[in-house]
Structures are given as C-alpha cells and as structure tokens.
C-alpha atoms as a PDB file:
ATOM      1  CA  UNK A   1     123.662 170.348 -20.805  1.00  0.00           C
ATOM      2  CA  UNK A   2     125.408 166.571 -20.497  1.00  0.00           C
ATOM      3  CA  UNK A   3     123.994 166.693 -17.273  1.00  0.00           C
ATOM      4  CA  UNK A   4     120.080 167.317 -18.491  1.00  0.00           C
ATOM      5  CA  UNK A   5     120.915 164.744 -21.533  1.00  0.00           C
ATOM      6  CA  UNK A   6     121.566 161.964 -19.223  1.00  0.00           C
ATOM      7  CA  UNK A   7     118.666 162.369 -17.009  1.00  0.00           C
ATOM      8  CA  UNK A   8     116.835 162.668 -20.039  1.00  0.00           C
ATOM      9  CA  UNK A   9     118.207 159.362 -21.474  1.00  0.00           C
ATOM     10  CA  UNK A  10     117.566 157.900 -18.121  1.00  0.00           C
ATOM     11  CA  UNK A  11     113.826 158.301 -19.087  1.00  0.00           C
ATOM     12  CA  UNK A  12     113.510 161.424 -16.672  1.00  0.00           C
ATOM     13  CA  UNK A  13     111.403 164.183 -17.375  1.00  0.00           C
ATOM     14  CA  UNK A  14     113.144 168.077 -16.810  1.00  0.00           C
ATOM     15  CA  UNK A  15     109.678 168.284 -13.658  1.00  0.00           C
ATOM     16  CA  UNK A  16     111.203 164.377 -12.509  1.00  0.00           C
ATOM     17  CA  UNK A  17     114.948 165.459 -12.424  1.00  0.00           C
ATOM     18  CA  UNK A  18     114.183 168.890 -10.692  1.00  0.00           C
ATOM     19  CA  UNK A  19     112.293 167.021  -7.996  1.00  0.00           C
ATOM     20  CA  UNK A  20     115.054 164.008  -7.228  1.00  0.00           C
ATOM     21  CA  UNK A  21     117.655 166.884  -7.252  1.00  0.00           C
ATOM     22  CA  UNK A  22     115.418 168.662  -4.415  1.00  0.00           C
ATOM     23  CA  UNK A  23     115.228 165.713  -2.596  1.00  0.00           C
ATOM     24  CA  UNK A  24     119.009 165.170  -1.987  1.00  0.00           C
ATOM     25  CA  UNK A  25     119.374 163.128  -5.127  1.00  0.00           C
ATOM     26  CA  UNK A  26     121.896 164.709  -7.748  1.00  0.00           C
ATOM     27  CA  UNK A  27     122.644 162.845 -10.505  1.00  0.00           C
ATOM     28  CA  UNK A  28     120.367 160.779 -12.773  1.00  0.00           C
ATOM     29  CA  UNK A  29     122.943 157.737 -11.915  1.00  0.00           C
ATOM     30  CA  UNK A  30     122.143 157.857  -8.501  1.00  0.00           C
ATOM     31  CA  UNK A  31     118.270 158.264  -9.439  1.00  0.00           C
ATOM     32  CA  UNK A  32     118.094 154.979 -11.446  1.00  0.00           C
ATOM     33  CA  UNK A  33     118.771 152.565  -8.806  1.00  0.00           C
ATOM     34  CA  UNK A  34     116.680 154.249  -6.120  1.00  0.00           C
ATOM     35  CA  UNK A  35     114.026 154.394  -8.685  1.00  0.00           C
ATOM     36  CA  UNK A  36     114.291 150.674  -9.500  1.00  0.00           C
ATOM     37  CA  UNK A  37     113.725 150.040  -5.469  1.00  0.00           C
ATOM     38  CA  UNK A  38     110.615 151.683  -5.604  1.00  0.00           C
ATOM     39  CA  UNK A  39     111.490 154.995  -4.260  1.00  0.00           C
ATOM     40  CA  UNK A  40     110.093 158.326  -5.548  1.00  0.00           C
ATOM     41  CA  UNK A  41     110.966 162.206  -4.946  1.00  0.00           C
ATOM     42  CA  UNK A  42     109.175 161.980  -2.447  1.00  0.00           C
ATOM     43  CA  UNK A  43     109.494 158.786  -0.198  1.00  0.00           C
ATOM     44  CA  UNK A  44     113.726 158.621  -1.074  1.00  0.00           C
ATOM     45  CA  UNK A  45     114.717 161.383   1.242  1.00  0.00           C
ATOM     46  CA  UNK A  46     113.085 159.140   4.415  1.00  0.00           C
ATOM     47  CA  UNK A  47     115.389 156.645   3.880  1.00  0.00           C
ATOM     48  CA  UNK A  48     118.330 158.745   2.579  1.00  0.00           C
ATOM     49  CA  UNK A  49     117.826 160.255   6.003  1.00  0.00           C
ATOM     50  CA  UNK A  50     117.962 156.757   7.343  1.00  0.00           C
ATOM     51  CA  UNK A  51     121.584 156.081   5.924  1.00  0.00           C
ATOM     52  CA  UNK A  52     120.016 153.479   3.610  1.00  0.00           C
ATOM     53  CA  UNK A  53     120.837 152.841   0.105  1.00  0.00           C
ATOM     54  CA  UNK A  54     118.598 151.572  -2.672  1.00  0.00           C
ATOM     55  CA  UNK A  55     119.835 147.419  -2.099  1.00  0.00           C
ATOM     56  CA  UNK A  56     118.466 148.137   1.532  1.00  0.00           C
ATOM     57  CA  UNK A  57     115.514 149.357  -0.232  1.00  0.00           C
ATOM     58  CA  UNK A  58     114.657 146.765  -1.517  1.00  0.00           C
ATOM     59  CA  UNK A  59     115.274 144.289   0.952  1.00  0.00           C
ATOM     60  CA  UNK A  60     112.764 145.874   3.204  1.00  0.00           C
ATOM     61  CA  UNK A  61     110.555 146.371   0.340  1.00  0.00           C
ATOM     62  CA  UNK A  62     110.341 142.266  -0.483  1.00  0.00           C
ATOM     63  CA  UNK A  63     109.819 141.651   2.770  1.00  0.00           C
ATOM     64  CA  UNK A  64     106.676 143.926   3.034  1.00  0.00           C
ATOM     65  CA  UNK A  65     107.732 146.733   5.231  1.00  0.00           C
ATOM     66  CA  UNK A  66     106.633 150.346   4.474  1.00  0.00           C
ATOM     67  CA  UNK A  67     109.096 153.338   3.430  1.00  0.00           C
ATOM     68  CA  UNK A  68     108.291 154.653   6.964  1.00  0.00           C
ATOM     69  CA  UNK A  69     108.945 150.669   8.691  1.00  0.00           C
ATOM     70  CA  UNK A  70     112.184 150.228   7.186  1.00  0.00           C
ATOM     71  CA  UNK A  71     113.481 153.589   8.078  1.00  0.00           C
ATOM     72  CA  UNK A  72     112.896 152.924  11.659  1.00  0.00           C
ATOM     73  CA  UNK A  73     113.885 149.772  11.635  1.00  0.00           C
ATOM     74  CA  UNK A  74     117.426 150.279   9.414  1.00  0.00           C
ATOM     75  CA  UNK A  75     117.571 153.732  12.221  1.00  0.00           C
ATOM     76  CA  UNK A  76     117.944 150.897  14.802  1.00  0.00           C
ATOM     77  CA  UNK A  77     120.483 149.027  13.498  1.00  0.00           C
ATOM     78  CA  UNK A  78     117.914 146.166  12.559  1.00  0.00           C
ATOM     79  CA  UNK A  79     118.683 144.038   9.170  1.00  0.00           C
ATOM     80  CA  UNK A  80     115.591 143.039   7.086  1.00  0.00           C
ATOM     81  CA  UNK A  81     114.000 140.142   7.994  1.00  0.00           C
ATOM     82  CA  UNK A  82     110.840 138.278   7.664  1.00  0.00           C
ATOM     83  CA  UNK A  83     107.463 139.123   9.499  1.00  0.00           C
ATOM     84  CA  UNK A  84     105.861 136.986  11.711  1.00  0.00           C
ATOM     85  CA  UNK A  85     103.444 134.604  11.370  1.00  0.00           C
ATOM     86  CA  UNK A  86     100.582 136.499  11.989  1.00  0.00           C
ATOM     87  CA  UNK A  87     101.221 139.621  10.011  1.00  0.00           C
ATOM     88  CA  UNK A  88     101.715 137.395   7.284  1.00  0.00           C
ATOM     89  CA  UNK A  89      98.678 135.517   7.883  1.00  0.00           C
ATOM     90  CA  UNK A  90      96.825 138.992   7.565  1.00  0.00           C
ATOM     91  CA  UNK A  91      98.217 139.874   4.925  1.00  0.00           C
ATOM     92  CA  UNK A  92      99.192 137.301   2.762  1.00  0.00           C
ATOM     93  CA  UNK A  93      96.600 138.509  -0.180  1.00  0.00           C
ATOM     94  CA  UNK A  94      99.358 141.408  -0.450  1.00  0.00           C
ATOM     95  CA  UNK A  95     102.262 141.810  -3.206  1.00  0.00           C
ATOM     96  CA  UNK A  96     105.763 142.266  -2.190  1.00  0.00           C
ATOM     97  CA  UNK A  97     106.379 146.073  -1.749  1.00  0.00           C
ATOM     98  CA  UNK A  98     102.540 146.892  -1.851  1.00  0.00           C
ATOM     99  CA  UNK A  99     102.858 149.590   0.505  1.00  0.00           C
ATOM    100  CA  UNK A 100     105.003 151.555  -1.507  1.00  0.00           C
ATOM    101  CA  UNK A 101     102.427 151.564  -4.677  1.00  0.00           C
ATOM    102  CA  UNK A 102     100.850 154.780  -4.133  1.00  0.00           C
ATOM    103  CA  UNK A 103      99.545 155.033  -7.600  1.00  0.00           C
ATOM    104  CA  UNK A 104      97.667 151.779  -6.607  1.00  0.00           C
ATOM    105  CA  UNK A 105      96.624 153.476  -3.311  1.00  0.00           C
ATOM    106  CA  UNK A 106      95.049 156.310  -5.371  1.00  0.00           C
ATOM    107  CA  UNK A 107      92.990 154.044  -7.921  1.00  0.00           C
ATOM    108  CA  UNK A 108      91.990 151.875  -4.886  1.00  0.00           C
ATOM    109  CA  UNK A 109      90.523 154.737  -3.089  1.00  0.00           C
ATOM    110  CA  UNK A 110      88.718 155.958  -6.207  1.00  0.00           C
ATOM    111  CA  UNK A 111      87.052 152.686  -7.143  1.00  0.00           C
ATOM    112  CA  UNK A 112      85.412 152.489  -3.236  1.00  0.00           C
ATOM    113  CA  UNK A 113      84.464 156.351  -3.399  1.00  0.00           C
ATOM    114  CA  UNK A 114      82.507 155.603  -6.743  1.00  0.00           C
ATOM    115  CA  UNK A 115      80.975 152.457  -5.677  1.00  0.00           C
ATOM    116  CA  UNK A 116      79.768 154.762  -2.501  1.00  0.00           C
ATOM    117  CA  UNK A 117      81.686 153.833   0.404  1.00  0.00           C
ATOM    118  CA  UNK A 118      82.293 156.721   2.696  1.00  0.00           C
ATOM    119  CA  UNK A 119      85.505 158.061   2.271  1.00  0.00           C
ATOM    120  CA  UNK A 120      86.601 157.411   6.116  1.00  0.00           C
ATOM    121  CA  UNK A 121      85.582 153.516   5.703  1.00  0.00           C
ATOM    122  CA  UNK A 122      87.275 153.656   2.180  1.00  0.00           C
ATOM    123  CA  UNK A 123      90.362 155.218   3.653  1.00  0.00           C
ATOM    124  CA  UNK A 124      91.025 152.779   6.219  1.00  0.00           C
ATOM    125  CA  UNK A 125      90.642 149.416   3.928  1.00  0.00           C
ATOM    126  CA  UNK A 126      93.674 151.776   1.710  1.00  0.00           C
ATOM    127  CA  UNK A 127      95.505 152.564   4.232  1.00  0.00           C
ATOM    128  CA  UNK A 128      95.144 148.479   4.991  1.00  0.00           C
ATOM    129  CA  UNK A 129      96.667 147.763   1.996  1.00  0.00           C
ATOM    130  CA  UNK A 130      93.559 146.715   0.441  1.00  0.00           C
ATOM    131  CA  UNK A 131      92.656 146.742  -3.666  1.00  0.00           C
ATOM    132  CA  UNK A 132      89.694 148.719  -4.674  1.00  0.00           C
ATOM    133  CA  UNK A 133      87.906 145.197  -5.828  1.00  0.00           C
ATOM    134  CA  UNK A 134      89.092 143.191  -3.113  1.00  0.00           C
ATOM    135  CA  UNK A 135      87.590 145.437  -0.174  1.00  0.00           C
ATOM    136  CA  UNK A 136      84.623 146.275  -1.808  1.00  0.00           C
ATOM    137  CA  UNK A 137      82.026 143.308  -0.655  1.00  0.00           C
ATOM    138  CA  UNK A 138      84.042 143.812   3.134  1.00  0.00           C
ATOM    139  CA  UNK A 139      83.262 147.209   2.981  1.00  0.00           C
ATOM    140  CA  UNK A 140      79.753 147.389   1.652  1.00  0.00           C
ATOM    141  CA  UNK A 141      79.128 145.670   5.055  1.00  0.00           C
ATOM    142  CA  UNK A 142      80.935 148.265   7.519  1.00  0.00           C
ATOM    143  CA  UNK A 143      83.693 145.654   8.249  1.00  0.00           C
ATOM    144  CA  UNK A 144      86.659 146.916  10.271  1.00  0.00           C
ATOM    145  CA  UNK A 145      89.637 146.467   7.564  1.00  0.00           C
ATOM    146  CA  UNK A 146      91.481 144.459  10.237  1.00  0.00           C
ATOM    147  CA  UNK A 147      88.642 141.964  11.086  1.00  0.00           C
ATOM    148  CA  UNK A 148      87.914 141.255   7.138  1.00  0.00           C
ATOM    149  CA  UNK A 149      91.806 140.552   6.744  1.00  0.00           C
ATOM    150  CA  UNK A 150      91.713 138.100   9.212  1.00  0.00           C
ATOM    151  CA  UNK A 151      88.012 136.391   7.926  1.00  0.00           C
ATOM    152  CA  UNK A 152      89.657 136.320   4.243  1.00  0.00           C
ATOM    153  CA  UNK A 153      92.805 134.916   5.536  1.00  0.00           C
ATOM    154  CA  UNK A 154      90.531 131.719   7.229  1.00  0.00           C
ATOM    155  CA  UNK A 155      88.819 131.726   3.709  1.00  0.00           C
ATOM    156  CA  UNK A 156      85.179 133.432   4.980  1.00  0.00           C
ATOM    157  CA  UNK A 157      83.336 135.180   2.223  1.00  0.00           C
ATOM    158  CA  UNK A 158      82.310 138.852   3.495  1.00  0.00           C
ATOM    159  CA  UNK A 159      78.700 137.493   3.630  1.00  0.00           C
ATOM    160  CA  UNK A 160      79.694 134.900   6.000  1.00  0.00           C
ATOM    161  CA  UNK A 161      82.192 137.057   8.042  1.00  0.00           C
ATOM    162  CA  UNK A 162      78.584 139.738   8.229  1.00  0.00           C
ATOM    163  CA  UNK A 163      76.890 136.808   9.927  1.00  0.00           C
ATOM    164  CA  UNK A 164      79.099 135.742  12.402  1.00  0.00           C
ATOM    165  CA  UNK A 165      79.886 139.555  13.537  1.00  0.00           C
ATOM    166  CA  UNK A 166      75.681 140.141  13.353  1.00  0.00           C
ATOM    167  CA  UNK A 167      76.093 137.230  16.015  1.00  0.00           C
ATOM    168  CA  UNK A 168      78.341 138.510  18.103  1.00  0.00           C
ATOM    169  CA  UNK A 169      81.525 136.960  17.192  1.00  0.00           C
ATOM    170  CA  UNK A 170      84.931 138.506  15.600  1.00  0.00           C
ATOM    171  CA  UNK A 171      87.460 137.520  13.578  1.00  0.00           C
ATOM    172  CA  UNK A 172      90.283 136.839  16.269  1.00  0.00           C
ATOM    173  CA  UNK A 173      88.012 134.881  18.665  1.00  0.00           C
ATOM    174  CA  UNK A 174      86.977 132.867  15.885  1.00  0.00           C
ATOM    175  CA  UNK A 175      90.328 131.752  14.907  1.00  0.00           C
ATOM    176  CA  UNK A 176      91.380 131.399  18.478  1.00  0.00           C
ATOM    177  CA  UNK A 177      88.395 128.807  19.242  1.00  0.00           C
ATOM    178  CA  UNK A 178      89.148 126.793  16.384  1.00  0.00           C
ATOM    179  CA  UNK A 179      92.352 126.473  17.117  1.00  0.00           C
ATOM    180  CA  UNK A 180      92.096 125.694  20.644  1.00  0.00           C
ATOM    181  CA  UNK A 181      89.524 123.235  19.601  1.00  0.00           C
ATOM    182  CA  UNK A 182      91.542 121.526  17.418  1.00  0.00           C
ATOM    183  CA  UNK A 183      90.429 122.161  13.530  1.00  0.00           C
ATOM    184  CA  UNK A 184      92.738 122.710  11.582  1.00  0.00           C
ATOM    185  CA  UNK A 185      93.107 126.111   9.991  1.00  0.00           C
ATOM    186  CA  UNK A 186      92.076 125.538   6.670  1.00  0.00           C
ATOM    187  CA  UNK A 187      88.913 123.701   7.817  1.00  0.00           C
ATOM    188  CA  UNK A 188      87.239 126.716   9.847  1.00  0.00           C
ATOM    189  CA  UNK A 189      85.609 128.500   6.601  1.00  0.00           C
ATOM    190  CA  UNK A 190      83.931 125.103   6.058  1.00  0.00           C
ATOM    191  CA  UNK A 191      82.960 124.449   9.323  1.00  0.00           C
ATOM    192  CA  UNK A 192      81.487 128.119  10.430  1.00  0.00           C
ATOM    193  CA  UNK A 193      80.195 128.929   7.412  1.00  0.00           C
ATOM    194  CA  UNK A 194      77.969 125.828   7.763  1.00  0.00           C
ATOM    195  CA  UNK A 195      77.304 127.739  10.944  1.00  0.00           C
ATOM    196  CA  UNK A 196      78.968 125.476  13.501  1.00  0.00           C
ATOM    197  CA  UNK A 197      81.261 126.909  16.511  1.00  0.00           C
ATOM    198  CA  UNK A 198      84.236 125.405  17.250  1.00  0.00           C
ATOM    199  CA  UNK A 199      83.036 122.972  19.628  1.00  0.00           C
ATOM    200  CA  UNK A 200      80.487 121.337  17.251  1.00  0.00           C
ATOM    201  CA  UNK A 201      82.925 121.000  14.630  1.00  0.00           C
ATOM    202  CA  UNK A 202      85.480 119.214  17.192  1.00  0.00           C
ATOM    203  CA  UNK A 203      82.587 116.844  18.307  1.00  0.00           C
ATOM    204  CA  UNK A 204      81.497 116.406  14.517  1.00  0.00           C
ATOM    205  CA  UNK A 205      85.139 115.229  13.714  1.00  0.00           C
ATOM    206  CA  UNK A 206      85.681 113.520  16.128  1.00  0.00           C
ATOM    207  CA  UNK A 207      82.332 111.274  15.759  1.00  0.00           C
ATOM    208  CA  UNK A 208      83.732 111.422  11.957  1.00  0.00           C
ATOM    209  CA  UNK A 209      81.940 113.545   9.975  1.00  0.00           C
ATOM    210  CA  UNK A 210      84.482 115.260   7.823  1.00  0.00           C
ATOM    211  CA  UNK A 211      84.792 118.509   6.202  1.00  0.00           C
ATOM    212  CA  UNK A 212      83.390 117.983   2.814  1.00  0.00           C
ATOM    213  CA  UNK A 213      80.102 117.486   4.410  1.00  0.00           C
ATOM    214  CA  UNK A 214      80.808 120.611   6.177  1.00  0.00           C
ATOM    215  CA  UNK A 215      81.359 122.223   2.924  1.00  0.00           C
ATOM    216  CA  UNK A 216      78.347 120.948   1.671  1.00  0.00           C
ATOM    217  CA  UNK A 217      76.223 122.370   4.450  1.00  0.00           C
ATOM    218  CA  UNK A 218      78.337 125.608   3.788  1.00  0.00           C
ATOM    219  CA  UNK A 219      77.005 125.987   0.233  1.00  0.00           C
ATOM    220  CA  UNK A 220      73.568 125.195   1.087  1.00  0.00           C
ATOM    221  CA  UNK A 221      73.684 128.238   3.549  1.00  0.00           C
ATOM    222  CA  UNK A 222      74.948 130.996   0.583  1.00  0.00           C
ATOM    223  CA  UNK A 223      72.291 132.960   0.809  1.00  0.00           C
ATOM    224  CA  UNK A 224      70.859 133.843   3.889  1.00  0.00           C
ATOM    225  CA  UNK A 225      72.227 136.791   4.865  1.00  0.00           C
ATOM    226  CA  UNK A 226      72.097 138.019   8.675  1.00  0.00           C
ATOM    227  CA  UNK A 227      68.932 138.640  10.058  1.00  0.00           C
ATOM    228  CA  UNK A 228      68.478 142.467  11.382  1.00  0.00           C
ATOM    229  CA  UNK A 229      67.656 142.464  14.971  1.00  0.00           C
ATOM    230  CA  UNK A 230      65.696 144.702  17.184  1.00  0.00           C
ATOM    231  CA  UNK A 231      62.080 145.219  17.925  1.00  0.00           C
ATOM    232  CA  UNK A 232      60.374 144.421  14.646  1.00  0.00           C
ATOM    233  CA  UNK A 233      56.634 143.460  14.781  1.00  0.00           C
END
C-alpha cells in the first residue's frame, strides 16, 4: 500500500505505475527522474538496455539525438556531443529533444491527414521531425521532407523551393553552387528567389548590385507559381 501511495503522490496513475514496473522500472523514485528526461514506459527500457541512466538521457536528448541514436551511440562507448554542421543546418527549426515528443508526432500527423495529404507523404515529413503547420505548404507540393529542410534552412518559401525543383534543380545543388560561387549563405533566398543562379548573382555582386535589390526583385516574383510543362496546346 506505501508502495501504490508514493507512485500515486508522484502523480502516477495505478495503468502508469503498472506499465514502468513492466518495463524494468520498480519504484516510483526511480520513475521520476527518467520521466523528467523524457522517457516513457515505453522508450525507457531501450536505454535501460543501453546501461544509461536518466542524466545520460538527457544529455543526448539536448543535443537532438533520438531514444534509438543515443542508445547506439552510449552502446559504443560514445559521450554526447554536438552534431555537425549540416545536420544542424537541416534541422535547426527543431526543439531540443523533439524526437522524443511522440504526442507531438501524433497531432502532427493528424493535422496533414485532415488537411489531405496522403498519409505516406504525411508520414515521412513526421518521421522528419516536422510540425503539422510547418510541413503543410512543403507538402501540399509533393516535396521530399529532406529537400524542403534544406530550402527552409537557406530561407526559400515552399513556393519558391516548387519552382526551382519544376526547373530542374534541388535543394543540395543549390546550396552547393552558391557556395562555390561565393554568396554568402544567407543571401541565396534573395538571390534565387529573384530567380538568379549562382553565377548571376556572383557577377551581379561583383559589378555591385547588392542584395536588397535582389530582395526586391524577390518580392516582385511572389506569385508566379511554376509553370506545368508538357504538351499543352
């Protein structure tokens, strides 16, 4: 009875004590911290597995690493430690410990299924990490969840980011090209959304046109949207 009373004062339901207990954790002491890390019945037996304890938890979790990630990682004797600079360019839109949220996961994936994305397409911006609200315009437009991180992350609208793939172009060769052409990073939404590549941008800086012009030409292109191609009459 002391037992149930302290899981209870823990703020532990009888169904939420029965299910830590089945997954190797005991008391409602040892519950507290793991829940505090973000575990749950059913992702704390991964890392339990793992030899982890709820401080390593949360380490990995601040850092951005899934339950799954960390395990591996903690398995092989790594200690937590920042991503690189390209995961967190792709994902810098994310909170700290997003992919543990998988109430958030749930209400994502219900706000694209009623706004009619197909539940494959909606699955893989969740499984991205994605909000509902922030994939939607991306998804609308049958963008690969990878390619729309990296368009957001150089500051494209999904509009623009449908015109250059309608094009031909992609998200990684357009940051590539601008970079080897040397404009800067936070220049390239102004620039190809005016519609320039990266080599008429260089030559427009360089002759000194700078990039609030380019943002002005941006703006005056909202609008048009990609033109379908094909053998129209």
């Amino acid at each position: 009875m002391a037992e149930a009373r302290q899981w209870i004062d823990d703020g532990f339901t009888v169904t939420d004590a029965q299910r830590w207990r089945r997954s190797g954790v005991y008391t409602a002491a040892d519950a507290r911290p793991w829940r505090t890390a973000g575990a749950t019945p059913y992702t704390v037996n991964l890392w339990l597995r793992a030899g982890m304890t709820p401080r390593d938890a949360v380490k990995w979790r601040e850092l951005g690493y899934s339950p799954e990630e960390a395990a591996d990682k903690h398995l092989a004797g790594e200690r937590p430690h920042p991503r690189g600079w390209l995961w967190r360019l792709l994902h810098r839109s994310e909170k700290p410990g997003a992919a543990f949220a998988d109430e958030d996961r749930s209400s994502s994936m219900r706000e694209l299924l009623r706004a009619g994305i197909p539940a494959d397409r909606a699955r893989g911006y969740v499984e991205a990490g994605w909000a509902g609200a922030d994939a939607l315009e991306w998804a609308k437009r049958s963008i690969e969840p990878g390619q729309a991180r990296v368009f957001q992350a150089l500051g494209l609208s999904a509009r623009e980011a449908g015109r250059i793939l309608a094009g031909g172009g992609d998200a990684i060769a357009l940051m590539t090209d601008f970079w080897r052409a040397g404009v800067p990073i936070d220049e390239v939404a102004a620039w190809s959304g005016a519609g320039f590549t990266a080599a008429e941008a260089a030559r427009m800086r360089a002759e000194g046109t700078n990039v609030e012009q380019a943002q002005v030409l941006r703006a005056l292109t909202e609008g048009d949207e990609p033109r379908p191609t094909g053998g129209g009459t």
